[in-house]
PDB file of N, CA and C in Angstrom:
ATOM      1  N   UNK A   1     -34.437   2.782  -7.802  1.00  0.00           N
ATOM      2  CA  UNK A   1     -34.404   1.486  -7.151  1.00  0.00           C
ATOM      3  C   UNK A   1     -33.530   1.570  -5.909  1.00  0.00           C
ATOM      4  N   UNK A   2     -33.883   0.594  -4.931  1.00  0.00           N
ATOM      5  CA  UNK A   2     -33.410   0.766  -3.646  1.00  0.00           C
ATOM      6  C   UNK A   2     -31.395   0.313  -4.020  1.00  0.00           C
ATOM      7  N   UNK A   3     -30.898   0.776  -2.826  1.00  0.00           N
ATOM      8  CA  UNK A   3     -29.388  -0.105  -3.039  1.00  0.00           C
ATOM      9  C   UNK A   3     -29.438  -1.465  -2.557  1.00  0.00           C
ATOM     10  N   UNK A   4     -30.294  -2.108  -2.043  1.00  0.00           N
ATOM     11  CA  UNK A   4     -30.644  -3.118  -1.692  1.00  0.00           C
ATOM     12  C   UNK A   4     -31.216  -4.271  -3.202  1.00  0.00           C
ATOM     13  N   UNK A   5     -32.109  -3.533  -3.087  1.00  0.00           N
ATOM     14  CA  UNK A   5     -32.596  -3.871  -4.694  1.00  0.00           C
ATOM     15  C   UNK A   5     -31.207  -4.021  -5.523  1.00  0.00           C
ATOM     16  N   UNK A   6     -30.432  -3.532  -5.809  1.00  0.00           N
ATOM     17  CA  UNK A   6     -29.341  -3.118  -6.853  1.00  0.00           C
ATOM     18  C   UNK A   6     -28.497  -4.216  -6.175  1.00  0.00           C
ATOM     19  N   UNK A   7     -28.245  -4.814  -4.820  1.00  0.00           N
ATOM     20  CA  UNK A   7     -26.866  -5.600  -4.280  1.00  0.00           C
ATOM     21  C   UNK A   7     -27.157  -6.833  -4.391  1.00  0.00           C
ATOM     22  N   UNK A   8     -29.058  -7.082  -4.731  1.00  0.00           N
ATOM     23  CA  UNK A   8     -28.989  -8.550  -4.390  1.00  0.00           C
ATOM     24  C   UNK A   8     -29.319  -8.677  -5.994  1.00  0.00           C
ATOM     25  N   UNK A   9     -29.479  -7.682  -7.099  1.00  0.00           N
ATOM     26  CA  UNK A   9     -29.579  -8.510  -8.993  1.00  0.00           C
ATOM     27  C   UNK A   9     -28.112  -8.012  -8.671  1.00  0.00           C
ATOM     28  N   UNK A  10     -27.633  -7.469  -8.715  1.00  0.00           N
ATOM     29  CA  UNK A  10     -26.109  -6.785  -9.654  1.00  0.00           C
ATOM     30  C   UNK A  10     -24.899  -7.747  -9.521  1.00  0.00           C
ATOM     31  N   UNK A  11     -25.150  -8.649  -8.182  1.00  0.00           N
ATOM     32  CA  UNK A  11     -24.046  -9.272  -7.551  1.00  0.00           C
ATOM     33  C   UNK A  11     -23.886 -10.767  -8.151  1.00  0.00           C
ATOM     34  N   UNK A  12     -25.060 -11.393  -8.162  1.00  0.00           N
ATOM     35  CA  UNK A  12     -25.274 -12.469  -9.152  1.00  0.00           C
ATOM     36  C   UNK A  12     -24.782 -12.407 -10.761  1.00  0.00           C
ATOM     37  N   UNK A  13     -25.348 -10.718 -11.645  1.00  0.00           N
ATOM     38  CA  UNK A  13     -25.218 -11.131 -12.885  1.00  0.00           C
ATOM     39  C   UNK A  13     -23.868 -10.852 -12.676  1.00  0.00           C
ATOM     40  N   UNK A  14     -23.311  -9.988 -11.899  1.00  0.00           N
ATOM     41  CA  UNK A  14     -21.773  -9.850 -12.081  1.00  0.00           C
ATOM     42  C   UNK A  14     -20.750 -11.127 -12.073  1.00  0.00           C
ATOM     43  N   UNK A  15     -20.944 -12.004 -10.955  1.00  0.00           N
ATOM     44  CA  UNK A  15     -20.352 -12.953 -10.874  1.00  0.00           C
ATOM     45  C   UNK A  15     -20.778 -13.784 -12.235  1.00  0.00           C
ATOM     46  N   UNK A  16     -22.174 -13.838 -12.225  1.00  0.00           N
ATOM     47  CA  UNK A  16     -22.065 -15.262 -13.696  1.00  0.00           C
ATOM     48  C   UNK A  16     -21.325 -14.442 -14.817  1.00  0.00           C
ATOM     49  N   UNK A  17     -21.463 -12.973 -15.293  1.00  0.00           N
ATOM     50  CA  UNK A  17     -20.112 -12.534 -16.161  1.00  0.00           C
ATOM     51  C   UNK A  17     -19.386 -13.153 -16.042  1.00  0.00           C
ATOM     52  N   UNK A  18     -18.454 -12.772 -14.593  1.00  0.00           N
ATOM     53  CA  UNK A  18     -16.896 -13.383 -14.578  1.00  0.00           C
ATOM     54  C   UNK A  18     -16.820 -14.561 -14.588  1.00  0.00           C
ATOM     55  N   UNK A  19     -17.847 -15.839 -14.622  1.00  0.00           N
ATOM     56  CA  UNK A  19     -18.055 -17.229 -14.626  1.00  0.00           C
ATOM     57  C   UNK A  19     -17.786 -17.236 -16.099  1.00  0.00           C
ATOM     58  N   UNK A  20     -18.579 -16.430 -17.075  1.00  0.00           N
ATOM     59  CA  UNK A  20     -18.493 -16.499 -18.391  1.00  0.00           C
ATOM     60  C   UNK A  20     -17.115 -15.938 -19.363  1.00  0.00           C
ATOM     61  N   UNK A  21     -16.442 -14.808 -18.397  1.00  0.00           N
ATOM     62  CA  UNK A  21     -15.354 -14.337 -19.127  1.00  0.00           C
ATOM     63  C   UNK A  21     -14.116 -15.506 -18.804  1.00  0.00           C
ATOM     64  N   UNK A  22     -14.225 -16.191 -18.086  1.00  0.00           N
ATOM     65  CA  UNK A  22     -13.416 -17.111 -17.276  1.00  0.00           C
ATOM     66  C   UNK A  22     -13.440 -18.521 -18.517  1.00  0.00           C
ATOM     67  N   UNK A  23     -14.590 -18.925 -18.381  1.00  0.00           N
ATOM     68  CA  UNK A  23     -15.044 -19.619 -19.448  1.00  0.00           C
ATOM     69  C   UNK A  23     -14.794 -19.627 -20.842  1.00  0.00           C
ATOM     70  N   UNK A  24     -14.710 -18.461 -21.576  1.00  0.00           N
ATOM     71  CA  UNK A  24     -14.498 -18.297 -22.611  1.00  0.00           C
ATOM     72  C   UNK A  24     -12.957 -18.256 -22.659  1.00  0.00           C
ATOM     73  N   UNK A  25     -12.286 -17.644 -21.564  1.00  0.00           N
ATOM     74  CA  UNK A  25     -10.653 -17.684 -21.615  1.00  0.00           C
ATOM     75  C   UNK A  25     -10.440 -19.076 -21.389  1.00  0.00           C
ATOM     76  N   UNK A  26     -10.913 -20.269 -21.013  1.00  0.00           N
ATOM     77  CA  UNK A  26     -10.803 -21.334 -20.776  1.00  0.00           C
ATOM     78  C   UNK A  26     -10.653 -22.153 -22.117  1.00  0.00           C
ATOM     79  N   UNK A  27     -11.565 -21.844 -23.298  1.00  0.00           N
ATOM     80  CA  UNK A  27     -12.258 -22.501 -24.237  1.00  0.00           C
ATOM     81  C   UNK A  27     -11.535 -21.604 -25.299  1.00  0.00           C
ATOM     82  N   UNK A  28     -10.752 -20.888 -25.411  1.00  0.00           N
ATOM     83  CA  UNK A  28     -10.019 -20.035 -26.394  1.00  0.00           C
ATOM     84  C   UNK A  28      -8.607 -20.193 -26.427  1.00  0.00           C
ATOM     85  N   UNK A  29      -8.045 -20.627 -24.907  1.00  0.00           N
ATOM     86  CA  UNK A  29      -6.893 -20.927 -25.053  1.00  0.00           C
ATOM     87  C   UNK A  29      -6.460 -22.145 -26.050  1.00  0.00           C
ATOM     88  N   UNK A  30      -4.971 -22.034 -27.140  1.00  0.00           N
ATOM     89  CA  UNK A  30      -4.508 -22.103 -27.573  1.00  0.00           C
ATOM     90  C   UNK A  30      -3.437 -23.285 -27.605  1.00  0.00           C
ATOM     91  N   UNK A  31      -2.483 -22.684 -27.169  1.00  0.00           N
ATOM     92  CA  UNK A  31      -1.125 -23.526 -26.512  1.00  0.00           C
ATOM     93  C   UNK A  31      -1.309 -23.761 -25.473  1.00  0.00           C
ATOM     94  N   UNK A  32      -1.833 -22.949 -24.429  1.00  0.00           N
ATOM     95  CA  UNK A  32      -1.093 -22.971 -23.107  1.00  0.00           C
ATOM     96  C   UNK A  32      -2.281 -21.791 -22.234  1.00  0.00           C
ATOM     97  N   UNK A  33      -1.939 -21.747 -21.112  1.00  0.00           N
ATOM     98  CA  UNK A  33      -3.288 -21.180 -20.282  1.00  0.00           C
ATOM     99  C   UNK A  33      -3.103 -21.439 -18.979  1.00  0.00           C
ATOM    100  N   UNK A  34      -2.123 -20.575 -18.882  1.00  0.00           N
ATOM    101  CA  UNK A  34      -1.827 -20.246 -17.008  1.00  0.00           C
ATOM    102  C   UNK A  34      -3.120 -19.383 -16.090  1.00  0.00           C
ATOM    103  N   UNK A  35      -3.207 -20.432 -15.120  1.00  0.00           N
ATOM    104  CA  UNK A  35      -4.527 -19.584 -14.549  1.00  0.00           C
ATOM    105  C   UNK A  35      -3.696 -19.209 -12.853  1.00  0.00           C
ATOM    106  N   UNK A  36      -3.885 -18.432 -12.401  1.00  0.00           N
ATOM    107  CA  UNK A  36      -3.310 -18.107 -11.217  1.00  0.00           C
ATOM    108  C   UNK A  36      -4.331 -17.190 -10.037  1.00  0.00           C
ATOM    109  N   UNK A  37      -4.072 -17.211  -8.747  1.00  0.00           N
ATOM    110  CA  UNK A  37      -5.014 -16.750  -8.158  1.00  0.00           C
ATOM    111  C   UNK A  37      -4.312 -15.784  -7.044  1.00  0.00           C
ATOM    112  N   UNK A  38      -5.316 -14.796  -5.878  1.00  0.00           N
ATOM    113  CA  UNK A  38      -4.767 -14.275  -5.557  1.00  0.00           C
ATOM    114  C   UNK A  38      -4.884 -15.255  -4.221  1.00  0.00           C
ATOM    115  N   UNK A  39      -3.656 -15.093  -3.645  1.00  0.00           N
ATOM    116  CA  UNK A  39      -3.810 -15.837  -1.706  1.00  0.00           C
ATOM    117  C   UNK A  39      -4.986 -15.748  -1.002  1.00  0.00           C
ATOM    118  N   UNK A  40      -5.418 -14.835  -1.222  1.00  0.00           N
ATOM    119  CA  UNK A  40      -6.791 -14.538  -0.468  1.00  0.00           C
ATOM    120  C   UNK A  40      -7.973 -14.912  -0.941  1.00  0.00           C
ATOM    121  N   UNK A  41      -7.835 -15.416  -2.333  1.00  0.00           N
ATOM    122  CA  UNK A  41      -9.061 -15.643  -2.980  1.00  0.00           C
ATOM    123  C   UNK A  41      -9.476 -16.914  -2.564  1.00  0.00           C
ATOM    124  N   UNK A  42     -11.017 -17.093  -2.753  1.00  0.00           N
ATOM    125  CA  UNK A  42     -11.117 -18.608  -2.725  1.00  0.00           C
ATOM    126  C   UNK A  42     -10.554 -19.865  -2.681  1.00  0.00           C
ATOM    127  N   UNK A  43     -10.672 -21.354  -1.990  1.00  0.00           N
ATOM    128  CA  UNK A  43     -10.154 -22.227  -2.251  1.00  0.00           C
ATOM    129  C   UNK A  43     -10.636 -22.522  -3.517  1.00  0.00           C
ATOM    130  N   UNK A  44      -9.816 -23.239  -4.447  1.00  0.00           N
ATOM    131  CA  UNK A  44      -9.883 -23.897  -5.878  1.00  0.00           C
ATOM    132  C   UNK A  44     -11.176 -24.859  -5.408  1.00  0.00           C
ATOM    133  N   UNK A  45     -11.444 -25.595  -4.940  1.00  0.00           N
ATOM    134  CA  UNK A  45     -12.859 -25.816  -4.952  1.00  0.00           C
ATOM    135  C   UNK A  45     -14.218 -25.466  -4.592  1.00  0.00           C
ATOM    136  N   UNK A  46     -14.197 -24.183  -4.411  1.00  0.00           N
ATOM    137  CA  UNK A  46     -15.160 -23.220  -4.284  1.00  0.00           C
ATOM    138  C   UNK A  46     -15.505 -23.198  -5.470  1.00  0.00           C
ATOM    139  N   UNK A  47     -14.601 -23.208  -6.562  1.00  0.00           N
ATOM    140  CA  UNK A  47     -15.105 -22.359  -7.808  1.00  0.00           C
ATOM    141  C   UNK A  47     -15.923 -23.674  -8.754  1.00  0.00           C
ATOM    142  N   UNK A  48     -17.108 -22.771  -8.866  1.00  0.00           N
ATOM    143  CA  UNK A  48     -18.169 -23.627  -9.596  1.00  0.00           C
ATOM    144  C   UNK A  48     -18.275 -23.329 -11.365  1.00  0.00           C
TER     145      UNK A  48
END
């Protein structure tokens, strides 16, 4: 398969993963559930 082929599936399921590992750390926390980001990352309302 092309790398083209591979950048435009791989990049989507990757992100909905980390939508889902995010999610589940969301829904598992306990007591408490510090979420923190890096400076460079996205504004907090980017994230869908």
């Amino acid at each position: 398969k092309s790398a083209v082929y591979n950048g435009i599936w791989t990049k989507p399921r990757q992100e909905a993963e980390a939508r889902r590992l995010f999610y589940v750390a969301l829904t598992r926390a306990k007591k408490q559930l510090t979420v923190i980001r890096h400076r460079r990352a996205p504004d907090w309302t980017q994230i869908t």
